[in-house]
Protein backbone atom coordinates (compact mmCIF):
# COMPACT_ATOMS: atom_id res chain seq x y z
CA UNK A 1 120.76 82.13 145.58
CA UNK A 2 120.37 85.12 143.52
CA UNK A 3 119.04 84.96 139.69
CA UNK A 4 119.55 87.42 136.63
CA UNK A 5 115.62 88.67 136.48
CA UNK A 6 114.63 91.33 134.41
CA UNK A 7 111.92 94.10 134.81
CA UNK A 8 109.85 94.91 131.63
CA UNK A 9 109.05 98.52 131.79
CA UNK A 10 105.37 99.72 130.25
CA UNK A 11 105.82 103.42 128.83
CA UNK A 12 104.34 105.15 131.45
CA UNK A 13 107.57 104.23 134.12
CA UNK A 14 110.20 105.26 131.46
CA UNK A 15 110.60 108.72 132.35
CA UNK A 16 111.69 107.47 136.01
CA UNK A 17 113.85 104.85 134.35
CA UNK A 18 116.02 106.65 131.97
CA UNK A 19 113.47 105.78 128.94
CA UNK A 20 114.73 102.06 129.47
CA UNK A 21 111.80 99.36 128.27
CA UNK A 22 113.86 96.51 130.97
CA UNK A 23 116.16 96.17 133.29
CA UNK A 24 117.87 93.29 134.70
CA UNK A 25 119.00 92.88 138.12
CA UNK A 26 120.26 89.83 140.70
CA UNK A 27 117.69 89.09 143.23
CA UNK A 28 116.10 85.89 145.14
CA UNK A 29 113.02 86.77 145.80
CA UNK A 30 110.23 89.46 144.65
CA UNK A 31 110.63 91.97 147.14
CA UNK A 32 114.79 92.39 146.41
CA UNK A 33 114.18 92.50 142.92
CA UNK A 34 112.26 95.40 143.87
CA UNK A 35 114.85 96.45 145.97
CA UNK A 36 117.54 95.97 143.52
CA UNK A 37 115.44 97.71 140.79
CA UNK A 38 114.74 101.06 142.68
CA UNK A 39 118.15 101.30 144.05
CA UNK A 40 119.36 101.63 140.57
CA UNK A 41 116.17 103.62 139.32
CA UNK A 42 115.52 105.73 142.76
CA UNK A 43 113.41 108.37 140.41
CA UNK A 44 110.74 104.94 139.86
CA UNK A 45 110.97 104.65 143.89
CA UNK A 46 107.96 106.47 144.85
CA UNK A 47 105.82 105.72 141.71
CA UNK A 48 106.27 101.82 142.67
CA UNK A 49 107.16 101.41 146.89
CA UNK A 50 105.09 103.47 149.70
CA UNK A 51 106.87 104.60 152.03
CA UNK A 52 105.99 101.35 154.64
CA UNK A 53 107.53 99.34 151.23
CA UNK A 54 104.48 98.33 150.24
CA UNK A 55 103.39 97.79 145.99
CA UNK A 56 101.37 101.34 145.67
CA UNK A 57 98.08 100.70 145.39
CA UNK A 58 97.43 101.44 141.87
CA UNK A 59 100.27 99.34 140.76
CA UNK A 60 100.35 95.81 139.55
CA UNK A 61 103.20 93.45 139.54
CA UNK A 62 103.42 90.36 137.72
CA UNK A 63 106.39 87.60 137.52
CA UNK A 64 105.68 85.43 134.79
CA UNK A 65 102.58 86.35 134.34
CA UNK A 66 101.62 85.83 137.95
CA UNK A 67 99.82 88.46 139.72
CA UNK A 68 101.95 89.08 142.68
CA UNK A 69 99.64 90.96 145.54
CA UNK A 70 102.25 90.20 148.54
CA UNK A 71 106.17 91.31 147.90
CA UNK A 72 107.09 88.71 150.80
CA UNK A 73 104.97 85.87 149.41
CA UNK A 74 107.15 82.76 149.56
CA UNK A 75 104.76 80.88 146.56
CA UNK A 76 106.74 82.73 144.34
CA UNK A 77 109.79 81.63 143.10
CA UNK A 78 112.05 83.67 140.97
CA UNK A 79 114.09 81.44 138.36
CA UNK A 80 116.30 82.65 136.37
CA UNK A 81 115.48 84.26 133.28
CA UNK A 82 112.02 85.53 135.54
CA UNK A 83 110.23 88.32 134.07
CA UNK A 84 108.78 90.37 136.24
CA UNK A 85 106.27 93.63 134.63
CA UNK A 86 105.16 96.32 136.67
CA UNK A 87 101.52 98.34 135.35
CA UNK A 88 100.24 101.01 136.53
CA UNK A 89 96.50 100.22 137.05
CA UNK A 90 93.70 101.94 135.03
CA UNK A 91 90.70 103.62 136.50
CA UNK A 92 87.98 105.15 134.55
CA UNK A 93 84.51 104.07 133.49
């Protein structure tokens, strides 16, 4: 069963996502939200999957306010209404 779940955007993804702050897209689970997110924003493709469709490593995904490390973990259940924020991570000292 698919839900309406929408992506919240941080400033640094919006040049890959036509400046958009969300998007909302059908999925039923984390890794075809993905999915559904970089088929309609295939510029944010590369900045977000590797190519084996893993989470790059310096990104960060969260689904209401979850940290989500695995896109196939089943302990996460999208609802509708989910909110799911992708963050690039920071590195520095």
């Amino acid at each position: 069963m698919s839900h309406q779940v929408r992506f919240l955007l941080p400033a640094s993804f919006r040049p890959f996502t036509e400046g958009q702050r969300s998007v909302t897209v059908a999925a039923s689970s984390v890794r075809t939200a993905l999915e559904a997110l970089v088929t309609r924003m295939p510029s944010l493709k590369s900045h977000v999957i590797d190519d084996s469709g893993h989470l790059q490593p310096y990104v960060n995904l969260f689904v209401d306010n979850q940290q989500i490390t695995d896109l196939d973990s089943d302990a996460v259940a999208l609802k509708n209404d989910s909110e799911l924020l992708i963050v690039s991570a920071l590195a520095g000292g």
